[in-house]
PDB file of N, CA and C in Angstrom:
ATOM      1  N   UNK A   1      62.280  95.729  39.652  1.00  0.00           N
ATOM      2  CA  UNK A   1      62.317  94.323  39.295  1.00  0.00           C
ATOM      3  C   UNK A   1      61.097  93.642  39.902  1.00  0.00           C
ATOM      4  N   UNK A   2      60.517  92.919  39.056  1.00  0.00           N
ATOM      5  CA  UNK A   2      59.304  92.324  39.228  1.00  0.00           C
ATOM      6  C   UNK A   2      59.489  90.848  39.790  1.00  0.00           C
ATOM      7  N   UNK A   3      58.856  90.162  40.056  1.00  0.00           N
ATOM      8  CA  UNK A   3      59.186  88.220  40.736  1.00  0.00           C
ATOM      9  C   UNK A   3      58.012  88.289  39.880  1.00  0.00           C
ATOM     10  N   UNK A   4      57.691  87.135  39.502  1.00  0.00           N
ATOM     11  CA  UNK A   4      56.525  86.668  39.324  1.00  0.00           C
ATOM     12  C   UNK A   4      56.538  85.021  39.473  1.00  0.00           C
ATOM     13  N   UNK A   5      56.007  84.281  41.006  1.00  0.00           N
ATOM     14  CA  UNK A   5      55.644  83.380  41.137  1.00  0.00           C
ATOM     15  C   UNK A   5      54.700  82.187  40.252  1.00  0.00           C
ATOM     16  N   UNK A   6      54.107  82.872  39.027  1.00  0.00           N
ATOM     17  CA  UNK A   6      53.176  82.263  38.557  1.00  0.00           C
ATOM     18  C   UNK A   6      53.086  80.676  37.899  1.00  0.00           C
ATOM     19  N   UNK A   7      54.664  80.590  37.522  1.00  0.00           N
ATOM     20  CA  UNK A   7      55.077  79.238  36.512  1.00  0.00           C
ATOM     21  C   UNK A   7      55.932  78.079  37.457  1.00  0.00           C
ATOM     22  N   UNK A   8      55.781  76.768  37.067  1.00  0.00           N
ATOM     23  CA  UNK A   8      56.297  76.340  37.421  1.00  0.00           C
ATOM     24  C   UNK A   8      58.123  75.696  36.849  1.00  0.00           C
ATOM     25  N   UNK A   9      59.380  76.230  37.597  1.00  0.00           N
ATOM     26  CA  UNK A   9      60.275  76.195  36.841  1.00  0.00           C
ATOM     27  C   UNK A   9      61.100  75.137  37.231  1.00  0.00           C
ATOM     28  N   UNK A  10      61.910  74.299  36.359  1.00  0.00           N
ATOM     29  CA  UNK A  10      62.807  73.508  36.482  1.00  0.00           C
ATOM     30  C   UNK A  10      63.872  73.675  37.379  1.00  0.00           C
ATOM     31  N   UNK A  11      65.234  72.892  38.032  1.00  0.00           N
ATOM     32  CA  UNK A  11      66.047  73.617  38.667  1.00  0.00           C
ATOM     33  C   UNK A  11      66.574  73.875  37.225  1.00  0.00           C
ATOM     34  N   UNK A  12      67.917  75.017  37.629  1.00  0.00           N
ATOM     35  CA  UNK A  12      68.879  75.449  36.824  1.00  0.00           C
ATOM     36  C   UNK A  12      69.457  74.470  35.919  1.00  0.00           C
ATOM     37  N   UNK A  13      69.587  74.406  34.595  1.00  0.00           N
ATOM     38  CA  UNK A  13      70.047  73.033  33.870  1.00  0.00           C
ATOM     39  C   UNK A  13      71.673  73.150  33.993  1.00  0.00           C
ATOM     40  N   UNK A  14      72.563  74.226  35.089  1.00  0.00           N
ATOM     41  CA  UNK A  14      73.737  74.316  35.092  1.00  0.00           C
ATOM     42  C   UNK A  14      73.931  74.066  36.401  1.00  0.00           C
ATOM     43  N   UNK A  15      73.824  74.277  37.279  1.00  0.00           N
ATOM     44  CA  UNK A  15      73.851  74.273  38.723  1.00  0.00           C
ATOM     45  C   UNK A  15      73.089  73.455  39.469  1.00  0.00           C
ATOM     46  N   UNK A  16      71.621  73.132  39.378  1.00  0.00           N
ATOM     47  CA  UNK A  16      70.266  72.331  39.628  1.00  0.00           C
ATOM     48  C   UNK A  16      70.040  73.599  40.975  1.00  0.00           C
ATOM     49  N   UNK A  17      70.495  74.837  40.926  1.00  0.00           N
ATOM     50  CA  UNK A  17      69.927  76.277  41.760  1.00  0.00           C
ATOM     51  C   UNK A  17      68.554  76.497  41.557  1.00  0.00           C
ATOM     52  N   UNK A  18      67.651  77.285  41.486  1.00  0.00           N
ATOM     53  CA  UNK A  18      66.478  77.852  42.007  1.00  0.00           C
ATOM     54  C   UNK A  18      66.578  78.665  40.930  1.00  0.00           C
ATOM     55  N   UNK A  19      65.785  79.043  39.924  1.00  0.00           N
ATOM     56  CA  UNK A  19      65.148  79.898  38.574  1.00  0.00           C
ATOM     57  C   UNK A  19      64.006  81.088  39.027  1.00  0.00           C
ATOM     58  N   UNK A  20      63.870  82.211  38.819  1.00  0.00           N
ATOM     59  CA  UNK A  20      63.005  82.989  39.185  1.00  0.00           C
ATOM     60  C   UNK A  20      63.018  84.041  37.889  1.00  0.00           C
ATOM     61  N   UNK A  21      61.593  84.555  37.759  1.00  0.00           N
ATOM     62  CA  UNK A  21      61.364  85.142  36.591  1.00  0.00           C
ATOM     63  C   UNK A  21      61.471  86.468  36.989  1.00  0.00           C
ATOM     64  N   UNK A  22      62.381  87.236  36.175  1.00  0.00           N
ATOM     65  CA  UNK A  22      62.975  88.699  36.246  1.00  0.00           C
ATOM     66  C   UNK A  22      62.140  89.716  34.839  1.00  0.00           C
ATOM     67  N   UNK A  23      61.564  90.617  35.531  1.00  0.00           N
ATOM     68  CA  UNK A  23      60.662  91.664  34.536  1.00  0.00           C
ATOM     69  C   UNK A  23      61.639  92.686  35.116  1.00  0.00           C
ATOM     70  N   UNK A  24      62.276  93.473  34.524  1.00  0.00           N
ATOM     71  CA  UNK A  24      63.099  94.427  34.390  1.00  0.00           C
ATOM     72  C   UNK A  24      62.598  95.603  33.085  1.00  0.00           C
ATOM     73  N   UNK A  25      62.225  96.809  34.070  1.00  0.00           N
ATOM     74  CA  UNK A  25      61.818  97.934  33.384  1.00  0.00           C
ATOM     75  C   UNK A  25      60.470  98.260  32.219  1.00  0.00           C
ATOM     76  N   UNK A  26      59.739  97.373  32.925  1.00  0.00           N
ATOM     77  CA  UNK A  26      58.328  97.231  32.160  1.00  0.00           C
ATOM     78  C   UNK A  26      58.176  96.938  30.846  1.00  0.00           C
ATOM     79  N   UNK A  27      59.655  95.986  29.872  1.00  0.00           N
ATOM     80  CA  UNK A  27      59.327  95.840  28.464  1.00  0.00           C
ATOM     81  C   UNK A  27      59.950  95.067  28.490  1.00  0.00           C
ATOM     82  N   UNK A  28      60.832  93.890  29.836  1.00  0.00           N
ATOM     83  CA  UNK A  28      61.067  92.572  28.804  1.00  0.00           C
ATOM     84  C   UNK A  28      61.218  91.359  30.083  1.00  0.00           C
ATOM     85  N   UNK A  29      61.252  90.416  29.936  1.00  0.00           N
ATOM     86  CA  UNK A  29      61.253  89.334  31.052  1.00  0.00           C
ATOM     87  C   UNK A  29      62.298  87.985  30.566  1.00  0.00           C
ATOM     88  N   UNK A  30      63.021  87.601  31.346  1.00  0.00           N
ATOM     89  CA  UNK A  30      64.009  86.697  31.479  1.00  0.00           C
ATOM     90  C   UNK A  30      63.841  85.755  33.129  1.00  0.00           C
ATOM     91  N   UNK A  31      64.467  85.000  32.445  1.00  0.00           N
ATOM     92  CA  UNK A  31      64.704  83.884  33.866  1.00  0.00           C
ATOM     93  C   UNK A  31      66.274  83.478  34.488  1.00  0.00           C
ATOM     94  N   UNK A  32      66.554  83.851  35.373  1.00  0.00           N
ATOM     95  CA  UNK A  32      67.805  83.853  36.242  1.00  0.00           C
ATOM     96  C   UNK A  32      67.892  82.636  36.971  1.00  0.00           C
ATOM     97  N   UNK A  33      69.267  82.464  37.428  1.00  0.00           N
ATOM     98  CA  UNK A  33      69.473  81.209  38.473  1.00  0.00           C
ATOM     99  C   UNK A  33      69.655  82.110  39.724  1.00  0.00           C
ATOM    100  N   UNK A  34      69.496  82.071  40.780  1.00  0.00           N
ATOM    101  CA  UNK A  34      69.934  82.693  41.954  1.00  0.00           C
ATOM    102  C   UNK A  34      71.295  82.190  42.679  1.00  0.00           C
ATOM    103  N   UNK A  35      71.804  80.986  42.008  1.00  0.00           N
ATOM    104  CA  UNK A  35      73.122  80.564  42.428  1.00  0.00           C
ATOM    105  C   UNK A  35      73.904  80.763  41.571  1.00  0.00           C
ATOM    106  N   UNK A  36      74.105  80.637  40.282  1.00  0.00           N
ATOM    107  CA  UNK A  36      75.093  80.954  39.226  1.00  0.00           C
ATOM    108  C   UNK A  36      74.816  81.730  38.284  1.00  0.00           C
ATOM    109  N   UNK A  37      73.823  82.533  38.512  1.00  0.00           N
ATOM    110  CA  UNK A  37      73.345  83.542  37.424  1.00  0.00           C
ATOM    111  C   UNK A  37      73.214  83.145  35.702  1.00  0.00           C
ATOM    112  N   UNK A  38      73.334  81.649  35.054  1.00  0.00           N
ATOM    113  CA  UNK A  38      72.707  81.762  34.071  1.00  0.00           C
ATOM    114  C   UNK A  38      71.274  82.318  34.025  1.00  0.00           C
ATOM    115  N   UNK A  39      71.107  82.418  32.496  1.00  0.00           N
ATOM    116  CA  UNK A  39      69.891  83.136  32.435  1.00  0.00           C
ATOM    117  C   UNK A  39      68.888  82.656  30.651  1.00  0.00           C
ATOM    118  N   UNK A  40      67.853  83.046  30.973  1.00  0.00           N
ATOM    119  CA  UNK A  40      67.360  82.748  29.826  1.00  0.00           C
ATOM    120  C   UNK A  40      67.824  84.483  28.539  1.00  0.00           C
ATOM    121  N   UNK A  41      67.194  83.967  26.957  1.00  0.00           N
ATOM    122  CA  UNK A  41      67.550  85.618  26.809  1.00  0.00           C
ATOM    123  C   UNK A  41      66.342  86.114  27.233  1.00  0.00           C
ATOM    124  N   UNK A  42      66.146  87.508  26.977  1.00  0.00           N
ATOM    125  CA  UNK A  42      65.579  88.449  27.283  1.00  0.00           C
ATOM    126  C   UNK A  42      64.497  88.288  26.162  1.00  0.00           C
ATOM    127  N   UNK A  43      63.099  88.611  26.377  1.00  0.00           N
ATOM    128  CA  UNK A  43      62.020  88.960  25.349  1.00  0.00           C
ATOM    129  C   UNK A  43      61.430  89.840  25.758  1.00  0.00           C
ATOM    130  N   UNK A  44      61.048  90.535  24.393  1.00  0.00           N
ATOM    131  CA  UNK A  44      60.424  91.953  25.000  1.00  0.00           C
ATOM    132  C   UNK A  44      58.697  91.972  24.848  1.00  0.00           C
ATOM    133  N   UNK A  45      58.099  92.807  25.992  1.00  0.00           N
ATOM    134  CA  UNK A  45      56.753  93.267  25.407  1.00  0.00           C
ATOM    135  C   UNK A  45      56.498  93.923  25.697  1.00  0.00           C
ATOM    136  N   UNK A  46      55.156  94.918  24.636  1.00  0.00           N
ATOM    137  CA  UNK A  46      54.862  95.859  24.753  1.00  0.00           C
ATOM    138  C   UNK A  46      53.281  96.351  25.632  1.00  0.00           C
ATOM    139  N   UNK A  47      52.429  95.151  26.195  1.00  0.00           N
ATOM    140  CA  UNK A  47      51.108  94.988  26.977  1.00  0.00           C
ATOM    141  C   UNK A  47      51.227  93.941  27.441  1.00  0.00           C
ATOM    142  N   UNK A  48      50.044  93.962  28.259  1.00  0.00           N
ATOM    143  CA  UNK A  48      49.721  92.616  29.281  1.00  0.00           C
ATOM    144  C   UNK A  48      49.688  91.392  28.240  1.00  0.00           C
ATOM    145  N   UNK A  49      48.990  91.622  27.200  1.00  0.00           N
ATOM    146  CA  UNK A  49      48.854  89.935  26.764  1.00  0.00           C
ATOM    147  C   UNK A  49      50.449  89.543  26.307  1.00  0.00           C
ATOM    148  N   UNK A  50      50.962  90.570  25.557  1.00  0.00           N
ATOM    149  CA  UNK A  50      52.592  90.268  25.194  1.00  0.00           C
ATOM    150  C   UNK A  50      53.242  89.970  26.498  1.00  0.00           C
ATOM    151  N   UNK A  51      53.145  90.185  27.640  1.00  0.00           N
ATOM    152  CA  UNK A  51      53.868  90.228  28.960  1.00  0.00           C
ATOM    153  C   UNK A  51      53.544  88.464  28.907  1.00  0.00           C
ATOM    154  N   UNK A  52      52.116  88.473  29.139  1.00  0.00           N
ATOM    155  CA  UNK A  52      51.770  87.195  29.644  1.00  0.00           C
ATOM    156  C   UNK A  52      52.582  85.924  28.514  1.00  0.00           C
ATOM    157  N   UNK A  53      52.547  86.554  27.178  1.00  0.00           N
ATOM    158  CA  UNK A  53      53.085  85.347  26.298  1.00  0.00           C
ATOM    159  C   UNK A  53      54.560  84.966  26.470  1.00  0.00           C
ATOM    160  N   UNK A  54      55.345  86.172  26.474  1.00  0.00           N
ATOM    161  CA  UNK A  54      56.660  86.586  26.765  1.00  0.00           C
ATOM    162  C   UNK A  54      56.878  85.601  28.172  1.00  0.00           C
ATOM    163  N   UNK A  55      56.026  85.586  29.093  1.00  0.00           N
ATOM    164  CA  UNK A  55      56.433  84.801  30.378  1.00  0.00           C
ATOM    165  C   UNK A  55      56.410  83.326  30.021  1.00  0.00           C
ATOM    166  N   UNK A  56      55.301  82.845  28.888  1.00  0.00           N
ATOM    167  CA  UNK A  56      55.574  81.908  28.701  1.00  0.00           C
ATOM    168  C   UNK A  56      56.498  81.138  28.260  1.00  0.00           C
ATOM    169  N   UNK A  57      57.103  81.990  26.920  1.00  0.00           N
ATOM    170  CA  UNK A  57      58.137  81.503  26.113  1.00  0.00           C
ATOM    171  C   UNK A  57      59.188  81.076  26.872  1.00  0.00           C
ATOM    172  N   UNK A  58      59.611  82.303  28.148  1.00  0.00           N
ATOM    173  CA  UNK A  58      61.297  81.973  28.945  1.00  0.00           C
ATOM    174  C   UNK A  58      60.754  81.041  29.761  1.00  0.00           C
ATOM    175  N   UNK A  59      59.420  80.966  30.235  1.00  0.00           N
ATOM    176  CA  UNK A  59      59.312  79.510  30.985  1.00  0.00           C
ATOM    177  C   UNK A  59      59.738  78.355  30.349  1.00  0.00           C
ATOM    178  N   UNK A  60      59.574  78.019  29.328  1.00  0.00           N
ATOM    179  CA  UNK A  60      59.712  77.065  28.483  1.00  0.00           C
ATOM    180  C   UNK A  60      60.915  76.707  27.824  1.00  0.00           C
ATOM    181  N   UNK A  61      61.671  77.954  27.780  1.00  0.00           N
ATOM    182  CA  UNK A  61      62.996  77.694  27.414  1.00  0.00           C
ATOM    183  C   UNK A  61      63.883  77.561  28.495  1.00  0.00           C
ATOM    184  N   UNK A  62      63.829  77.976  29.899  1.00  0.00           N
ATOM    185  CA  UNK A  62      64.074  78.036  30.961  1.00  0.00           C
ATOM    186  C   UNK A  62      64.092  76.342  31.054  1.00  0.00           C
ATOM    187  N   UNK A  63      62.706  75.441  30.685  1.00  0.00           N
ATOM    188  CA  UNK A  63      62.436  74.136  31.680  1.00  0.00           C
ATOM    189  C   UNK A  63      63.424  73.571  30.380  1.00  0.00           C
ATOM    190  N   UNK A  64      63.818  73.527  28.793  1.00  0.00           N
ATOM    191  CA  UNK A  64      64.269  72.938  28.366  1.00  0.00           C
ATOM    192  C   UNK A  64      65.835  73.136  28.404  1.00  0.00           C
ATOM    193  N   UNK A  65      65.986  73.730  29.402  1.00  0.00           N
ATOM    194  CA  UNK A  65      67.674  74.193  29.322  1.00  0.00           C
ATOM    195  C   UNK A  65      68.292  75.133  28.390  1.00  0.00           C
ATOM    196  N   UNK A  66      67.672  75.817  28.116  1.00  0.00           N
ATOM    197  CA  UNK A  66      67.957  76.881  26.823  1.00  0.00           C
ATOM    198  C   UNK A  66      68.573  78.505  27.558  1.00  0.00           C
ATOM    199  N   UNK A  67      69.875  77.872  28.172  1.00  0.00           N
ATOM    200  CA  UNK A  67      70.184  79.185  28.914  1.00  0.00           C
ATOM    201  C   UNK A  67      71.725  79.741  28.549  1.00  0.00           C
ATOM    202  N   UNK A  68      71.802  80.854  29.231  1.00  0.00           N
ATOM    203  CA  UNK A  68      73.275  81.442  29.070  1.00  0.00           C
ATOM    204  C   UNK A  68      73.824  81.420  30.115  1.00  0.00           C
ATOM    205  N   UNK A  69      75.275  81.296  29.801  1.00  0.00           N
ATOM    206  CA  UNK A  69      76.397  80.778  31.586  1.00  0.00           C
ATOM    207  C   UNK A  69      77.455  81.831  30.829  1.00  0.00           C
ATOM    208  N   UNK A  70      77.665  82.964  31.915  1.00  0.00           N
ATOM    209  CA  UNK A  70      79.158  83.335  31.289  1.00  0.00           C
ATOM    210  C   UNK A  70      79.776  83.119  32.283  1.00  0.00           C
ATOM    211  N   UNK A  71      81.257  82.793  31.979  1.00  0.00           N
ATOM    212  CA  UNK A  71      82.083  82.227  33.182  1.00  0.00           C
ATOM    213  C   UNK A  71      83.309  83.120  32.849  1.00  0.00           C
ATOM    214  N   UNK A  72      84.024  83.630  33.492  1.00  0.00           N
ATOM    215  CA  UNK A  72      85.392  84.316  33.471  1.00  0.00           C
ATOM    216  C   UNK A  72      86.345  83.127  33.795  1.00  0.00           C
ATOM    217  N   UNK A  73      87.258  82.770  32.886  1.00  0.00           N
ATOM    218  CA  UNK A  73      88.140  81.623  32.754  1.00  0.00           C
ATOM    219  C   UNK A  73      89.117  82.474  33.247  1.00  0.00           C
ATOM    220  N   UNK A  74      90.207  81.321  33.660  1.00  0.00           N
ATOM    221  CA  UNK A  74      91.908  81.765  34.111  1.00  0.00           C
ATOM    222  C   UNK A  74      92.603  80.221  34.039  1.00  0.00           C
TER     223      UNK A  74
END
């Protein structure tokens, strides 16, 4: 698992937690909450420039609130 410090991210649009960008297995990157684990989806790439675009997109959907919350109800 990769961090990549590079963007600047919103808090969590569910929690207002801390967002950090997750590269998992060298072909796709998402953005996590570190307090409630929503997340952005996943995009994949296949090189550096796709990596670099791919980081952009979940940044962006990340700052507009464009995330997933699963919650186990009772």
């Amino acid at each position: 698992m990769e961090i990549n410090p590079n963007y600047i991210l919103e808090d969590c649009p569910i929690c207002r937690g801390s967002g950090y960008m997750v590269h998992e297995g060298g072909w796709n990157v998402q953005i996590e909450c570190a307090d409630c684990c929503a997340h952005t989806v996943y995009i994949s790439y296949s090189n550096d420039s796709e990596k670099k675009e791919a980081e952009k997109q979940v940044a962006a959907l990340w700052n507009m609130g464009k995330v997933v919350k699963t919650d186990f109800g009772g």
